[in-house]
N, C-alpha and C. Protein backbone atom coordinates (compact mmCIF):
# COMPACT_ATOMS: atom_id res chain seq x y z
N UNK A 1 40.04 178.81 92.84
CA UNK A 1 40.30 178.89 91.45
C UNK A 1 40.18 177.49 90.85
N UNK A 2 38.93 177.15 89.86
CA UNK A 2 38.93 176.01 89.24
C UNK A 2 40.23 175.26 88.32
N UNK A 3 40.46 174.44 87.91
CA UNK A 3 41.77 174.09 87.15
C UNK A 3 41.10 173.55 86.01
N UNK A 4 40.87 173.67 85.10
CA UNK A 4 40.78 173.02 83.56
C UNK A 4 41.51 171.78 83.05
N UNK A 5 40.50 171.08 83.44
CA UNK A 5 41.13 169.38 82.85
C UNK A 5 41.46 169.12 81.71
N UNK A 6 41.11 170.02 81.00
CA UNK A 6 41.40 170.29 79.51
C UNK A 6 42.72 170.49 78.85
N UNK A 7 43.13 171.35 80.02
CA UNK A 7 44.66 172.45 79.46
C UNK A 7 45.67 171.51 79.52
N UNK A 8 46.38 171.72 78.56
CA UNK A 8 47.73 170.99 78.36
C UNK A 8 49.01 171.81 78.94
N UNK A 9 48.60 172.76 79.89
CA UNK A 9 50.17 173.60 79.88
C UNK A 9 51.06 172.78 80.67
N UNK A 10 50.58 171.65 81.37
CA UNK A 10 51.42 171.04 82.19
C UNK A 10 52.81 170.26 81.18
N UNK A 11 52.24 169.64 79.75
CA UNK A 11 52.91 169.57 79.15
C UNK A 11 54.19 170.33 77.90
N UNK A 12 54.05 171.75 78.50
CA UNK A 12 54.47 172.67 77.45
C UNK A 12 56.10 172.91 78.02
N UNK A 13 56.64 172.53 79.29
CA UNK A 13 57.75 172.38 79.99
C UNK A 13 58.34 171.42 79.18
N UNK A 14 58.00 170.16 79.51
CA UNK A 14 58.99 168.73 79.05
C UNK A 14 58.80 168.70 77.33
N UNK A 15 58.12 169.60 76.95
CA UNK A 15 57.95 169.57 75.23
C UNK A 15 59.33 170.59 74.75
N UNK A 16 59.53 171.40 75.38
CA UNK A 16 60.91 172.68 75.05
C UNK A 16 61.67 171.82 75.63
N UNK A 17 61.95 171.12 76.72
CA UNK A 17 62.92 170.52 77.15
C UNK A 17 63.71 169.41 76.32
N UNK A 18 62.34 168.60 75.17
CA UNK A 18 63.11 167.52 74.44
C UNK A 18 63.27 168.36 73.38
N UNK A 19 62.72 169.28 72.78
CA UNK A 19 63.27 169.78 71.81
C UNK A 19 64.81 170.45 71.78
N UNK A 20 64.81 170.54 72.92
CA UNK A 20 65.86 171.48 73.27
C UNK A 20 67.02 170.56 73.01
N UNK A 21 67.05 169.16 73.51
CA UNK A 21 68.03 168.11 74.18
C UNK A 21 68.42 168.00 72.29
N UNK A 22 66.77 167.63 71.79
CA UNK A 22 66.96 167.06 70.38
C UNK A 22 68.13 168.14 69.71
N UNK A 23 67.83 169.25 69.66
CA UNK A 23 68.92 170.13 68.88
C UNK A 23 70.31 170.29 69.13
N UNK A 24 70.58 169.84 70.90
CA UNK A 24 71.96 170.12 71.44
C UNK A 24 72.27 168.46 70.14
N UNK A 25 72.00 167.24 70.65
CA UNK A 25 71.89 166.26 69.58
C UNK A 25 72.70 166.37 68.76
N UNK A 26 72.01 167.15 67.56
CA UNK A 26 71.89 167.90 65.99
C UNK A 26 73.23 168.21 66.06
N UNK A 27 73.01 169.04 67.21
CA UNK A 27 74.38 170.43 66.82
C UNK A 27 75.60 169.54 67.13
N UNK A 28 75.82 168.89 67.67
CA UNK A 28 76.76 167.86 68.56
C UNK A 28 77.21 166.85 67.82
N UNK A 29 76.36 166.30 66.82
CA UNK A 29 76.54 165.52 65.98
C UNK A 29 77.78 166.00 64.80
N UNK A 30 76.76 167.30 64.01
CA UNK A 30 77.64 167.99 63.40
C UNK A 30 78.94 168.48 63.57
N UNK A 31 79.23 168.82 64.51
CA UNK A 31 80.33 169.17 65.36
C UNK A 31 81.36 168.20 65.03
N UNK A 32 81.36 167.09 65.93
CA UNK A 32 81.83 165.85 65.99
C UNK A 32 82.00 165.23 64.69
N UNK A 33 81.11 165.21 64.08
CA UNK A 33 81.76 164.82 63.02
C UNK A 33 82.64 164.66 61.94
N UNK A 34 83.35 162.97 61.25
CA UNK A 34 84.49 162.87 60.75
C UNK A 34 84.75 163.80 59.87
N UNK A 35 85.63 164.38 59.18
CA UNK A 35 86.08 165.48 58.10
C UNK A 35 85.25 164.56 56.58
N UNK A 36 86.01 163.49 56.83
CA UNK A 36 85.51 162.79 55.32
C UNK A 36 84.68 161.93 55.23
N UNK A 37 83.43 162.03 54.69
CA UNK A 37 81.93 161.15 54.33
C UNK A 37 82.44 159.78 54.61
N UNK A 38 83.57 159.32 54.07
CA UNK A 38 83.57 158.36 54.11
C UNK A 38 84.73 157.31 54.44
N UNK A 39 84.70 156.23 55.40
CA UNK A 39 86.01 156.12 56.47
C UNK A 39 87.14 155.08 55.50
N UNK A 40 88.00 155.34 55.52
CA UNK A 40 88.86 154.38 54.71
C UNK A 40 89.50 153.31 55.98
N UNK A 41 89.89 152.29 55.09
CA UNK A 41 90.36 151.06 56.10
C UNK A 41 91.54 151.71 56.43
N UNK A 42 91.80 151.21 57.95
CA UNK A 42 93.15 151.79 58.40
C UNK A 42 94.45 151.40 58.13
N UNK A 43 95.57 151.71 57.51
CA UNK A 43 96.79 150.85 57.28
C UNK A 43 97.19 149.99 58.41
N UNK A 44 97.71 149.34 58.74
CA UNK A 44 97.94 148.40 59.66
C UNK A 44 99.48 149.05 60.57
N UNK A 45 99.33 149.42 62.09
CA UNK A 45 100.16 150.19 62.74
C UNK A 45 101.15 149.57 63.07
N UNK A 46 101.51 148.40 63.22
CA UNK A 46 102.69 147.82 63.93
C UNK A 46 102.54 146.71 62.67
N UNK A 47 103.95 145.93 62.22
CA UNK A 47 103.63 144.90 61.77
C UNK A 47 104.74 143.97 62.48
N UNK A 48 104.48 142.79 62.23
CA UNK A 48 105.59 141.59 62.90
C UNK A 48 106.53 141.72 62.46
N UNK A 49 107.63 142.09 62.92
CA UNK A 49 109.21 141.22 62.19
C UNK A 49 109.89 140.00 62.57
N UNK A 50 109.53 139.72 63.64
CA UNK A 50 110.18 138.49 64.47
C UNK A 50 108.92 137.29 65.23
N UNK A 51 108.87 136.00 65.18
CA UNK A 51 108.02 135.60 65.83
C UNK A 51 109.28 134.72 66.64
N UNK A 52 109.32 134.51 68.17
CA UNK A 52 110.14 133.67 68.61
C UNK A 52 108.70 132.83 69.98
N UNK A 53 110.13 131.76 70.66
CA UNK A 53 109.17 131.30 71.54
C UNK A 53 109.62 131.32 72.88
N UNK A 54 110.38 132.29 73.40
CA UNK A 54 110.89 132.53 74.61
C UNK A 54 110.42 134.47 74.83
N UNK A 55 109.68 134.15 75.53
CA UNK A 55 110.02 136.11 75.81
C UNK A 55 110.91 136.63 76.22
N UNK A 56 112.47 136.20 76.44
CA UNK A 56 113.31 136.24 76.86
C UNK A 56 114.30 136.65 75.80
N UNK A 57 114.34 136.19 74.90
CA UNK A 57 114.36 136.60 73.33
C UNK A 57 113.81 137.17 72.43
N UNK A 58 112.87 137.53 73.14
CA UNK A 58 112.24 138.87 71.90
C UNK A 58 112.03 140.02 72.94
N UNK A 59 112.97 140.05 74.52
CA UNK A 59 113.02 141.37 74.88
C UNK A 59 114.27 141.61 74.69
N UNK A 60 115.02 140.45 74.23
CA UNK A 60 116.67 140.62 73.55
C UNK A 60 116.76 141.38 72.50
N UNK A 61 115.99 140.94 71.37
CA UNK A 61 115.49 141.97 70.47
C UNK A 61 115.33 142.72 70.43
N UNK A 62 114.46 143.33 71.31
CA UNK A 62 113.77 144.72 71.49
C UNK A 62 115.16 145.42 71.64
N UNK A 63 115.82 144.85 72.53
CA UNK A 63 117.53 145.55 72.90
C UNK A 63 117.90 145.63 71.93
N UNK A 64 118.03 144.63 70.85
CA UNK A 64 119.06 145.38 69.93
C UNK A 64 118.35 146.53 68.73
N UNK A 65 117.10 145.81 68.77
CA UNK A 65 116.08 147.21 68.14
C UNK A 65 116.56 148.65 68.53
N UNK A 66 116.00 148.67 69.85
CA UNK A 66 116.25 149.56 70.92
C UNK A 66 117.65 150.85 70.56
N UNK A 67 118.89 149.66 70.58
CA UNK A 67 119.87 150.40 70.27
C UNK A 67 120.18 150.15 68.76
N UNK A 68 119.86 149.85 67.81
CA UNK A 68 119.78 150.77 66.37
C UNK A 68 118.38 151.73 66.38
N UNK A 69 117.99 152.44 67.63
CA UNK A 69 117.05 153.40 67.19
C UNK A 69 115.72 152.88 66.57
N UNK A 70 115.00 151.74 66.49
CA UNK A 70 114.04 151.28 66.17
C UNK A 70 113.04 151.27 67.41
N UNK A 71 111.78 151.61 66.79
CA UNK A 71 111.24 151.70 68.21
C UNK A 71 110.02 150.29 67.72
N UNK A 72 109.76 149.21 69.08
CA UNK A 72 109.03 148.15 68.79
C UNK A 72 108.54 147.87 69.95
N UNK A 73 107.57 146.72 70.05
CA UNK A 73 107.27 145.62 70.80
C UNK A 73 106.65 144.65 70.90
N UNK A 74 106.24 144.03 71.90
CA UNK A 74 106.32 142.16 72.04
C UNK A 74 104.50 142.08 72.50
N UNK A 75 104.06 140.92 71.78
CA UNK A 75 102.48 140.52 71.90
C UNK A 75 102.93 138.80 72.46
N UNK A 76 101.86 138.71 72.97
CA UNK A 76 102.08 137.03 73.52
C UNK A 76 100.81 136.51 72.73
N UNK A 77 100.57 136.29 71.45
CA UNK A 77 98.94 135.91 71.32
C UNK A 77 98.91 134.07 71.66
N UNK A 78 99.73 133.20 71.78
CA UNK A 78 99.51 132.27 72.37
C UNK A 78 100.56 131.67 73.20
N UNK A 79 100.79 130.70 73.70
CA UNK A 79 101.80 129.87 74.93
C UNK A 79 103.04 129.51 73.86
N UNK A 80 104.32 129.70 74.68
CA UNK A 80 105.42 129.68 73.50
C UNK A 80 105.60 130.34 72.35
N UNK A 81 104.71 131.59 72.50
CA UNK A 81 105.04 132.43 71.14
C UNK A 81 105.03 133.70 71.59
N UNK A 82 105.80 134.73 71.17
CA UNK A 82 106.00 135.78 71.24
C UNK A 82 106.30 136.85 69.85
N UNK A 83 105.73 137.85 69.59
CA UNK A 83 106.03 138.09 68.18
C UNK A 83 106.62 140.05 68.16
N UNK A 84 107.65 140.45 67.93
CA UNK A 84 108.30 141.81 67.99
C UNK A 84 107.23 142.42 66.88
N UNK A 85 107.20 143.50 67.18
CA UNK A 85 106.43 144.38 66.42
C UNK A 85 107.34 145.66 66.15
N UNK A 86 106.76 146.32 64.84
CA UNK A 86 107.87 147.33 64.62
C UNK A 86 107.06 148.19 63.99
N UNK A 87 107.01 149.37 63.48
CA UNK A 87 106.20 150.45 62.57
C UNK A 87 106.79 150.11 60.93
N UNK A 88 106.06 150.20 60.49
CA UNK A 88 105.91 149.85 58.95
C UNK A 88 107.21 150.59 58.64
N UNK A 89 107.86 151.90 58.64
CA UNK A 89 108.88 152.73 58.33
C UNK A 89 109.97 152.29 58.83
N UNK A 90 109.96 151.25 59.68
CA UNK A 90 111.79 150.22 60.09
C UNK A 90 111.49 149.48 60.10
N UNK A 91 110.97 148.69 58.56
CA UNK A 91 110.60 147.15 58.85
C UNK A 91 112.09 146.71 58.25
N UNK A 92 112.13 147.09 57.09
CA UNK A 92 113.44 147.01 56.39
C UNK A 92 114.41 146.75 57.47
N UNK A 93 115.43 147.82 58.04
CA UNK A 93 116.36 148.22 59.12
C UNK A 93 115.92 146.97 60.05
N UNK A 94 114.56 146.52 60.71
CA UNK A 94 114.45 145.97 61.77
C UNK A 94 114.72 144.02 61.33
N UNK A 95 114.10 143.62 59.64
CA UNK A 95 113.98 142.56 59.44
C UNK A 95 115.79 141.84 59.30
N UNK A 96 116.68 143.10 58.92
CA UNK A 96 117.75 142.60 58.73
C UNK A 96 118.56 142.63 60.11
N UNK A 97 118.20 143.17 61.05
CA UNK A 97 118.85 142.79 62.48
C UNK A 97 118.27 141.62 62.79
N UNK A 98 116.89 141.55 62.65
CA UNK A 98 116.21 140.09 63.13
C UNK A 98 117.10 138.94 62.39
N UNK A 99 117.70 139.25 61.23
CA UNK A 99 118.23 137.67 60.97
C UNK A 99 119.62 137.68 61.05
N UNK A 100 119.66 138.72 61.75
CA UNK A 100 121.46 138.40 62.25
C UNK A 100 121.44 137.96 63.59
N UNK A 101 119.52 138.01 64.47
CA UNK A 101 119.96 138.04 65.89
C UNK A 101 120.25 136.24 65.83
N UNK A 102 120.56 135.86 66.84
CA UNK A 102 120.73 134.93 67.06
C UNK A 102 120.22 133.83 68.13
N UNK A 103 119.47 134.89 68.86
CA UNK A 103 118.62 134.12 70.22
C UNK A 103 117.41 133.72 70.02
N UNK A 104 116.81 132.78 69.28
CA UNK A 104 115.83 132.01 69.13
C UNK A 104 115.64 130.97 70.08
């Protein structure tokens, strides 16, 4: 049986195959996608209440956070600094324990 150098059926497999991939794609995209066109900046999740320079004192903190029910915690962004973090909704409650604490 001669074969036809001509015929393209060899390519008619991997042609349904990317089309195929292309639409899962499509559909996948849509799917996934955000609810709203368009992304708003995020409010900011933790903010600082305390910056100290012992971590020894701002896991003191956290204790007394801790027990008035505040929930927080501690970032090291450089040497000798340590900074408590708290949720925007006990900054109030958290800033006025911070200046009663006393372990700086």
């Amino acid at each position: 049986m001669p074969i036809d150098a001509g015929s393209l059926h060899y390519a008619v497999g991997p042609v349904i195959a990317l089309i195929t991939l292309g639409l899962i794609a499509v559909f996948l995209r849509w799917a996934f996608a955000s609810g709203s066109p368009t992304t708003t900046p995020r409010e900011e999740l933790l903010t600082p209440v305390a910056t100290l320079t012992r971590r020894e004192s701002a896991l003191a903190l956290r204790a007394v956070l801790s027990d008035a029910g505040i929930r927080s915690t501690i970032r090291e962004p450089a040497a000798h600094r340590t900074d408590v973090l708290v949720f925007p909704e006990d900054l109030e409650r958290a800033r006025a324990l911070a200046l009663s604490f006393g372990g700086k």
